[in-house]
C-alpha atoms as a PDB file:
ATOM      1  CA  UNK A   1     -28.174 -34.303  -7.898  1.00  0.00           C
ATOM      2  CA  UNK A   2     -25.004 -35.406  -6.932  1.00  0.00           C
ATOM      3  CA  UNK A   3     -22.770 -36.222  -3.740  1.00  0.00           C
ATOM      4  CA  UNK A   4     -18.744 -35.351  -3.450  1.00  0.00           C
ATOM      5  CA  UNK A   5     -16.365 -37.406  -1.163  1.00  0.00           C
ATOM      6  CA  UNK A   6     -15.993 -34.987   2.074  1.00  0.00           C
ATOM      7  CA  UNK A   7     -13.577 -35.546   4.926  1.00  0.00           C
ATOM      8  CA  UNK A   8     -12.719 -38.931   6.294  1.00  0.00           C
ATOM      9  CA  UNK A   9     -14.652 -40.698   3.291  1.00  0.00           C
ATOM     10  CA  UNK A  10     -18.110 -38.570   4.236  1.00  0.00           C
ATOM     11  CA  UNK A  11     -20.220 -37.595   1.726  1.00  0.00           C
ATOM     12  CA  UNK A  12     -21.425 -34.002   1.247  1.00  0.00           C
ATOM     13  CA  UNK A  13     -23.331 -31.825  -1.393  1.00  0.00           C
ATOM     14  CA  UNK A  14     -21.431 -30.332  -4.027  1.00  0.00           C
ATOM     15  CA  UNK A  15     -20.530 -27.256  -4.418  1.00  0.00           C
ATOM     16  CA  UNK A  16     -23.058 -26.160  -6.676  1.00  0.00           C
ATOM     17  CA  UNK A  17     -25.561 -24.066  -4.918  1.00  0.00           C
ATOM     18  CA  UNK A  18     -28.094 -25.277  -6.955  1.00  0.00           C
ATOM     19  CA  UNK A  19     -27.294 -29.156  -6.446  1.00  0.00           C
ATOM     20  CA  UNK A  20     -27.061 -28.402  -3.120  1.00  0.00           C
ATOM     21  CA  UNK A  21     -30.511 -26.850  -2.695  1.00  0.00           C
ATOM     22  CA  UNK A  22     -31.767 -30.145  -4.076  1.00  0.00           C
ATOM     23  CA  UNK A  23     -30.162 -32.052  -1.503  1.00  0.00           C
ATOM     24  CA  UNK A  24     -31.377 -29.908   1.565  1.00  0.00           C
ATOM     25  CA  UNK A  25     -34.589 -29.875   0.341  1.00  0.00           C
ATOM     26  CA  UNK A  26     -35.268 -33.649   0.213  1.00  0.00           C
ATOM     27  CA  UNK A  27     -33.739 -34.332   3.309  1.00  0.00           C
ATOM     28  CA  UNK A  28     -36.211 -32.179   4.949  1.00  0.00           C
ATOM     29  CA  UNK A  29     -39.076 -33.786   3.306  1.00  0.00           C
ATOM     30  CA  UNK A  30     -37.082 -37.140   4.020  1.00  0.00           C
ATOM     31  CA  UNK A  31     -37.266 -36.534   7.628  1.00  0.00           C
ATOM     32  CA  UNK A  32     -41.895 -36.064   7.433  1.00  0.00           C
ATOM     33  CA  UNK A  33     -41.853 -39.290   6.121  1.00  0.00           C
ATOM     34  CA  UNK A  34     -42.400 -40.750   9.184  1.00  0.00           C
ATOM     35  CA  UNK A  35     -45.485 -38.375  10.426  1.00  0.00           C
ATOM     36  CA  UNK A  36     -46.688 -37.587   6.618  1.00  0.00           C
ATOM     37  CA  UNK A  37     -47.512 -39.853   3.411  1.00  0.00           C
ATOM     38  CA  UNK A  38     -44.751 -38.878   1.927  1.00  0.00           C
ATOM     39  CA  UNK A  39     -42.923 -40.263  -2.080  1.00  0.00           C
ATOM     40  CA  UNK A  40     -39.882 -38.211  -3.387  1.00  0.00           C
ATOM     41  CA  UNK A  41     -39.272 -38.113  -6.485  1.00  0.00           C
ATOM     42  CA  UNK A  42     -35.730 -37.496  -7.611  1.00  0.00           C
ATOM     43  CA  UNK A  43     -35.637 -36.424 -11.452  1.00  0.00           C
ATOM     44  CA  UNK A  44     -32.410 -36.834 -13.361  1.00  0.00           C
ATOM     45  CA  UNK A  45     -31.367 -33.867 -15.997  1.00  0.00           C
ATOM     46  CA  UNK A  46     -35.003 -32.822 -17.626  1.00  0.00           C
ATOM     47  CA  UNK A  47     -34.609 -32.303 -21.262  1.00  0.00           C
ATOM     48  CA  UNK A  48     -37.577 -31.521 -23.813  1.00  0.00           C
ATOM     49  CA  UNK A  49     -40.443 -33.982 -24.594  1.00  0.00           C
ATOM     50  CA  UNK A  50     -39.849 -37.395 -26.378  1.00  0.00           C
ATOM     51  CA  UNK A  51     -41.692 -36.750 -29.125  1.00  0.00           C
ATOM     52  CA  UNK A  52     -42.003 -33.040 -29.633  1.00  0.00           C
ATOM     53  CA  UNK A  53     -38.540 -31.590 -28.667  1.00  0.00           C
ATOM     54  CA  UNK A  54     -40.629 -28.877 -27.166  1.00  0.00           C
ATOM     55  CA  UNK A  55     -38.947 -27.199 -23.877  1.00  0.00           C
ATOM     56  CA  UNK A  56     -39.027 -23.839 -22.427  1.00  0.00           C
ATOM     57  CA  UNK A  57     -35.803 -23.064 -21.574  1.00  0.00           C
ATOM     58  CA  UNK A  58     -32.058 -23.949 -22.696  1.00  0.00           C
ATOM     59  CA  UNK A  59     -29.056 -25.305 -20.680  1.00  0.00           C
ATOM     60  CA  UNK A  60     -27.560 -27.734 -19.923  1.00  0.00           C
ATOM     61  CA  UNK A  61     -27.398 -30.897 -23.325  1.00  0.00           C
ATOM     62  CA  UNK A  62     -28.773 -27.829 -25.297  1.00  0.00           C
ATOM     63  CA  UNK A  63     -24.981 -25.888 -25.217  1.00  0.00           C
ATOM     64  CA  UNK A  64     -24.128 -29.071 -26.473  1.00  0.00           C
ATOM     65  CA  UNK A  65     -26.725 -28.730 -29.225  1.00  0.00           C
ATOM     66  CA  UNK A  66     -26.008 -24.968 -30.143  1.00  0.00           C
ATOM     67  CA  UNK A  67     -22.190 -25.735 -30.292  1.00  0.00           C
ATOM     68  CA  UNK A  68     -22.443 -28.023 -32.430  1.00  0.00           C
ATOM     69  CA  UNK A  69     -25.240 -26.664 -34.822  1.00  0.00           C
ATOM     70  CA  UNK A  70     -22.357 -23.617 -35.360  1.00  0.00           C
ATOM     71  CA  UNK A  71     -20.172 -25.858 -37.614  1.00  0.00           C
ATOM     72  CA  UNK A  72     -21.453 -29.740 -37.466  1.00  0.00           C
ATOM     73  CA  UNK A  73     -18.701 -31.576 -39.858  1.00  0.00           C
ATOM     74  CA  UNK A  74     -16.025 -29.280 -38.076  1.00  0.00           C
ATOM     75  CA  UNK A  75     -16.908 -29.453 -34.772  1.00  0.00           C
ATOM     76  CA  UNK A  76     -18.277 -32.880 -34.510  1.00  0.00           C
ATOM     77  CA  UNK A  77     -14.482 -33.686 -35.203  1.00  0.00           C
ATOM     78  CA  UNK A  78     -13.085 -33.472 -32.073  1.00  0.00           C
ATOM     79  CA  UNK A  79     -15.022 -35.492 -29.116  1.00  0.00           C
ATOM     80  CA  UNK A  80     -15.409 -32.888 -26.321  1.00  0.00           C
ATOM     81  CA  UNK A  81     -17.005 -36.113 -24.066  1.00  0.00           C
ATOM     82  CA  UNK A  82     -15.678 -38.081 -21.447  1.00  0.00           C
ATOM     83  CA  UNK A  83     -15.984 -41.917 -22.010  1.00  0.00           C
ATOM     84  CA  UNK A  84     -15.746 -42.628 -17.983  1.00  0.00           C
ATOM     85  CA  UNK A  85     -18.486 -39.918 -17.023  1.00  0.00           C
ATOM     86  CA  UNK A  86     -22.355 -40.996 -17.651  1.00  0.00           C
ATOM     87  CA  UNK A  87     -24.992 -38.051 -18.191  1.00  0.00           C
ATOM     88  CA  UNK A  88     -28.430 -39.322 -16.999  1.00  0.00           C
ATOM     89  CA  UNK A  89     -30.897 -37.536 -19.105  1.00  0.00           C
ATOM     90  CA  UNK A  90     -34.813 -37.368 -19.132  1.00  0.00           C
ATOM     91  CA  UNK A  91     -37.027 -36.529 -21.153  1.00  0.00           C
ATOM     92  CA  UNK A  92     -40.030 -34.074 -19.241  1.00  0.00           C
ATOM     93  CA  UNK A  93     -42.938 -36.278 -20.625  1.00  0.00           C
ATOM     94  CA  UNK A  94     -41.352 -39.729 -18.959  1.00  0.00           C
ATOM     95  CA  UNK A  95     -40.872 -37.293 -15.441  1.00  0.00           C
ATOM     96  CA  UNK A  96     -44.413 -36.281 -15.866  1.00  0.00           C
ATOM     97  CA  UNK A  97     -46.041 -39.121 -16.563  1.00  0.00           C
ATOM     98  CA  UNK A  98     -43.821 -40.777 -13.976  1.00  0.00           C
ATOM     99  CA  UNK A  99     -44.925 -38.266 -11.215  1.00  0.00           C
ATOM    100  CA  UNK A 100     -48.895 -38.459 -12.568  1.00  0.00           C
ATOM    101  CA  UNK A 101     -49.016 -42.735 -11.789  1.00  0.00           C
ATOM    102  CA  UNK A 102     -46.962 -42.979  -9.248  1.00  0.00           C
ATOM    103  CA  UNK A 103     -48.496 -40.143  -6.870  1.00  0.00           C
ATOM    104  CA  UNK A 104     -51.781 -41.915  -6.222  1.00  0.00           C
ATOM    105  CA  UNK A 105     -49.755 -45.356  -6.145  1.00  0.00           C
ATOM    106  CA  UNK A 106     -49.879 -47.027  -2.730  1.00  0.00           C
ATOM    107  CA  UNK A 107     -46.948 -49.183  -2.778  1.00  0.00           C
ATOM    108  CA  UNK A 108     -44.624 -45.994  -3.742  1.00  0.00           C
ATOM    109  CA  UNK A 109     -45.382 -44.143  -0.687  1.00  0.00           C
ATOM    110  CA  UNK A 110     -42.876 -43.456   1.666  1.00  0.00           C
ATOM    111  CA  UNK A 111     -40.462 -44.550  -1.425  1.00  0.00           C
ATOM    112  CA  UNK A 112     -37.754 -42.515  -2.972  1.00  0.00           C
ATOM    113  CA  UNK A 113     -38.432 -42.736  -6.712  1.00  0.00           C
ATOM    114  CA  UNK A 114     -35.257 -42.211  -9.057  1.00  0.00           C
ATOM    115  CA  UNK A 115     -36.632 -41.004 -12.876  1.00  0.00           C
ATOM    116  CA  UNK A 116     -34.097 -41.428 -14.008  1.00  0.00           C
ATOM    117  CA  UNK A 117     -32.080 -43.685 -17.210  1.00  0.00           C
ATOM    118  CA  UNK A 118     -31.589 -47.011 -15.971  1.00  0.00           C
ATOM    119  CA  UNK A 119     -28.932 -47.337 -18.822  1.00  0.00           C
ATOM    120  CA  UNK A 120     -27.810 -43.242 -19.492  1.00  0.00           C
ATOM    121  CA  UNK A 121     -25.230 -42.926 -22.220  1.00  0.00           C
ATOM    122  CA  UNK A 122     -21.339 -41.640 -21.661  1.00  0.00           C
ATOM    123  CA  UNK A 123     -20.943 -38.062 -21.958  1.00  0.00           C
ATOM    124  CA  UNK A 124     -18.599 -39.114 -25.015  1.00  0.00           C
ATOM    125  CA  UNK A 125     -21.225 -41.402 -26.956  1.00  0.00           C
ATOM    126  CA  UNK A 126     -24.099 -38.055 -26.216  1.00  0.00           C
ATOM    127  CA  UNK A 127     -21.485 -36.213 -28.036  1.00  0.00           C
ATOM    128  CA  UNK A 128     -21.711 -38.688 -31.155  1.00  0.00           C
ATOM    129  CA  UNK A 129     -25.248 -39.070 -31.080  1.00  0.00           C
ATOM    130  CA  UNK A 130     -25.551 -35.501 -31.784  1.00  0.00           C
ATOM    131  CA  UNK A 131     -22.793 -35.151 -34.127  1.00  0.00           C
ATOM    132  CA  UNK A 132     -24.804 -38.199 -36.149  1.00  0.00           C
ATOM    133  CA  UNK A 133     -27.791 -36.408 -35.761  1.00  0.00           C
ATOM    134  CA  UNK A 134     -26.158 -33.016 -37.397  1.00  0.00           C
ATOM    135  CA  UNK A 135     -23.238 -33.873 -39.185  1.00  0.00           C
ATOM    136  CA  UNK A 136     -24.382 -37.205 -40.429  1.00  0.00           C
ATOM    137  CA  UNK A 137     -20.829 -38.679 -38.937  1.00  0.00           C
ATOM    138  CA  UNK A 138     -19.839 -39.080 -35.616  1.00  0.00           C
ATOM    139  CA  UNK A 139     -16.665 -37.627 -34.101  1.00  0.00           C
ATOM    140  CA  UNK A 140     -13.051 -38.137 -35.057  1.00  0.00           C
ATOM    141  CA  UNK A 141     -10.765 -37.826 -32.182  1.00  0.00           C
ATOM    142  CA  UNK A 142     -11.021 -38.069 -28.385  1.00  0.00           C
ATOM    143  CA  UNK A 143      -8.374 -35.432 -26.375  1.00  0.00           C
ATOM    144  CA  UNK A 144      -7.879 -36.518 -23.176  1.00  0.00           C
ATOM    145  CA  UNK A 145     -10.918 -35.464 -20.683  1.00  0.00           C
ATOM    146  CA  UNK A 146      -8.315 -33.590 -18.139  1.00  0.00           C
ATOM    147  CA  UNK A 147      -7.099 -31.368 -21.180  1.00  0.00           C
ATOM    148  CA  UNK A 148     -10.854 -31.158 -22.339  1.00  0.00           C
ATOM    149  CA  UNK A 149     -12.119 -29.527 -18.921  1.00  0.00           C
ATOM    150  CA  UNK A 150      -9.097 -27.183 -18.696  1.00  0.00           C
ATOM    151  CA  UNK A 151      -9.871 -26.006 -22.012  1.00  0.00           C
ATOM    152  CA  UNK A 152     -13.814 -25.593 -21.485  1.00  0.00           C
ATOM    153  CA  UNK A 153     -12.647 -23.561 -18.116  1.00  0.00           C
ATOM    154  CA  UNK A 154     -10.723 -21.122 -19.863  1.00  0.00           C
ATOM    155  CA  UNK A 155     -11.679 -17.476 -19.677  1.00  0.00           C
ATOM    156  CA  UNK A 156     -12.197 -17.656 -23.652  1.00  0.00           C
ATOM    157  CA  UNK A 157     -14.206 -20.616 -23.482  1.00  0.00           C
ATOM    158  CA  UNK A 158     -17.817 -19.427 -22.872  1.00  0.00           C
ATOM    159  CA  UNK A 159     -17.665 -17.159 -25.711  1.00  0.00           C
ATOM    160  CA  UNK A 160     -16.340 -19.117 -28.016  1.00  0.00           C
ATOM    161  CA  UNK A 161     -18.402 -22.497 -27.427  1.00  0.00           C
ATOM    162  CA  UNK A 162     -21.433 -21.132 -25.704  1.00  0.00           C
ATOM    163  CA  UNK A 163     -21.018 -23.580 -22.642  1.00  0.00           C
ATOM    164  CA  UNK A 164     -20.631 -21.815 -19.503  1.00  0.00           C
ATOM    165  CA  UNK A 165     -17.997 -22.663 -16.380  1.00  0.00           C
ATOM    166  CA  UNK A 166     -20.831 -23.899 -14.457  1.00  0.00           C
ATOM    167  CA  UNK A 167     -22.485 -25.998 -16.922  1.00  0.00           C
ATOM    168  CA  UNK A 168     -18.739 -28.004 -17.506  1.00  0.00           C
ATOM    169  CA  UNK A 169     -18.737 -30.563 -14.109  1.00  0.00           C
ATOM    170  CA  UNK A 170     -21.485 -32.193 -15.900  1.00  0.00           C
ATOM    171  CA  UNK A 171     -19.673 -33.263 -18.465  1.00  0.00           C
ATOM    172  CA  UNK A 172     -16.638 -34.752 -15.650  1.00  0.00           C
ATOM    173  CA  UNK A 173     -18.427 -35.468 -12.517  1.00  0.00           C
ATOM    174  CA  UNK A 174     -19.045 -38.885 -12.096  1.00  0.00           C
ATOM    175  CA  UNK A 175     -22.904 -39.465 -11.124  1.00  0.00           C
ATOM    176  CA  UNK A 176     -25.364 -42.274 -10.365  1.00  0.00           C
ATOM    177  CA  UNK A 177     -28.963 -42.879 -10.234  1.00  0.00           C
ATOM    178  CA  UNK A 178     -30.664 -46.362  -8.523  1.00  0.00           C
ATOM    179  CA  UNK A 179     -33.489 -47.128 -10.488  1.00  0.00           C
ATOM    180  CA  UNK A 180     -34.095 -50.738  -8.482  1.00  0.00           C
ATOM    181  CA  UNK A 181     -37.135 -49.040  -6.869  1.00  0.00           C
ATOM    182  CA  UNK A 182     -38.091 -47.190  -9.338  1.00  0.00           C
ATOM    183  CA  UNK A 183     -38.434 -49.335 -12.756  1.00  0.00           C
ATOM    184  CA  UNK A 184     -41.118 -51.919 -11.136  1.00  0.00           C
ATOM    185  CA  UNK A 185     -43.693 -49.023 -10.208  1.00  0.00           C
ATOM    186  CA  UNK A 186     -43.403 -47.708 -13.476  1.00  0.00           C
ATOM    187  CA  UNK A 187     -43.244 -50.872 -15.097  1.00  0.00           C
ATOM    188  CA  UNK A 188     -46.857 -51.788 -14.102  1.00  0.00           C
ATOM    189  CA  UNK A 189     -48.025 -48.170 -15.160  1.00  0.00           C
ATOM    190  CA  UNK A 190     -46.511 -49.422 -18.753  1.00  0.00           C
ATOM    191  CA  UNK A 191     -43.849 -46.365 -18.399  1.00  0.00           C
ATOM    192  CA  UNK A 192     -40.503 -47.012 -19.145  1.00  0.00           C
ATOM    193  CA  UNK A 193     -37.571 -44.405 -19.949  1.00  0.00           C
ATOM    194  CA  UNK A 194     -36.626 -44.097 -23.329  1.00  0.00           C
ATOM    195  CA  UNK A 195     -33.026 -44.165 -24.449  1.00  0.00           C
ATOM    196  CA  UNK A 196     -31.695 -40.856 -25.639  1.00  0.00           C
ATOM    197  CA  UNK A 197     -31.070 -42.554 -29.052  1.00  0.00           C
ATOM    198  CA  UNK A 198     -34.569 -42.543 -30.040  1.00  0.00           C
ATOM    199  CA  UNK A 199     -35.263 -39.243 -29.570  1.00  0.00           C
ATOM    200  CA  UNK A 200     -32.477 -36.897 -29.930  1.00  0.00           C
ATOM    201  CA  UNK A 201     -33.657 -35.921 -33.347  1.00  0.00           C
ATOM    202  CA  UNK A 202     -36.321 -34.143 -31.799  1.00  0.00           C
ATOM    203  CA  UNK A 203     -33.960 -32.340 -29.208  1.00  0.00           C
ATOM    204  CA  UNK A 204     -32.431 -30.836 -32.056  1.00  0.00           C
ATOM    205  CA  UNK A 205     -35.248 -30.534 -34.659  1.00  0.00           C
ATOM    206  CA  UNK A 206     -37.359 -28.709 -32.318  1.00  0.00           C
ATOM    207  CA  UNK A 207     -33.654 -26.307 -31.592  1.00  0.00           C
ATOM    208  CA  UNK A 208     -33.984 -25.653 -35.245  1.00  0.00           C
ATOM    209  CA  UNK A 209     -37.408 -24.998 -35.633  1.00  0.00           C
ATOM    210  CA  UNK A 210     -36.859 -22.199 -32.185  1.00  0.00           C
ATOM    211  CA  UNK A 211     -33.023 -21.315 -31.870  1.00  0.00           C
ATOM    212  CA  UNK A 212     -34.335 -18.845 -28.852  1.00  0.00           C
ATOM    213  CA  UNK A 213     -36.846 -19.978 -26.641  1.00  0.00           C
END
């Protein structure tokens, strides 16, 4: 989830109904904790297990993924990343195992729990992990991000690099998660968030092994 700067330096939901369904949701639940025992927890973008790949649906990193499994040593060329903009990915087992400790944990009631990346990658070094990953080489050159997101919002862009118009403010947006109150719970649980170096490989293998899911 996200916030955008609103009027008079306010902060709102963006504009992305399904960001902002997110948002209304937990402040509702924000608002029991007073009456009811009450720990949110705020997931960063899910992607498949750490060790499997395995993941029921596609979006989101996994355009990424199927653009650049098209052509890797072409594509991976040109960095379609943005070195000031930080994706915060997940993988489902850390969330779930996250979720399983922390529920029956007394001192994270009442708590809002980011699971989230306390060190996520730029959207720019992502890109070059998976190029590595593919193409054996990382990428080349680096267009400016504002001509990058024109291009991606094109009309002829969706068809052509399988990444939709919605799926493209992830790659620009600027985002943050606070994992202060989070990384001590799960630190005495021995969980801890892998980096999305170790175990991209298995992103992709597990793309290769099921292209549709």
């Amino acid at each position: 989830m996200w916030l955008e700067k609103g009027p008079a330096g306010s902060w709102k939901p963006s504009l992305n109904f399904y960001e902002e369904s997110k948002y209304l949701a937990e402040s509702a639940v924000e608002r029991l904790k007073t009456e009811l025992p009450v720990t949110i927890f705020r997931p960063s973008v899910v992607v498949g297990d750490s060790n499997t790949g395995a993941i029921p649906k596609y979006d989101g990193i996994y355009y990424l993924i199927h653009y650049l499994r098209k052509a890797p040593s072409f594509l991976r060329l040109i960095n379609v990343g943005n070195a000031e903009v930080k994706l915060n990915l997940v993988p489902v087992d850390f969330v779930v195992e996250g979720i399983a400790a922390l529920a029956f944990d007394d001192e994270a009631e009442g708590k809002t729990i980011a699971l989230a990346d306390p060190d996520p990658l730029t959207t720019r070094e992502i890109f070059d992990v998976l190029a590595e990953k593919l193409a054996g080489k990382r990428s080349v050159i680096a267009p400016p991000p504002a001509l990058v997101e024109r291009s991606l919002m094109l009309s002829i862009s969706p068809p052509i690099t399988g990444l939709p118009h919605s799926g493209v403010p992830y790659f620009f947006l600027a985002q943050t998660y606070d994992t202060t109150v989070a990384e001590p719970l799960l630190k005495k649980h021995g969980i801890a968030c892998p980096s999305f170096r170790d175990y991209a490989g298995n992103l992709i293998s597990f793309v290769d092994k099921h292209p549709e899911v």
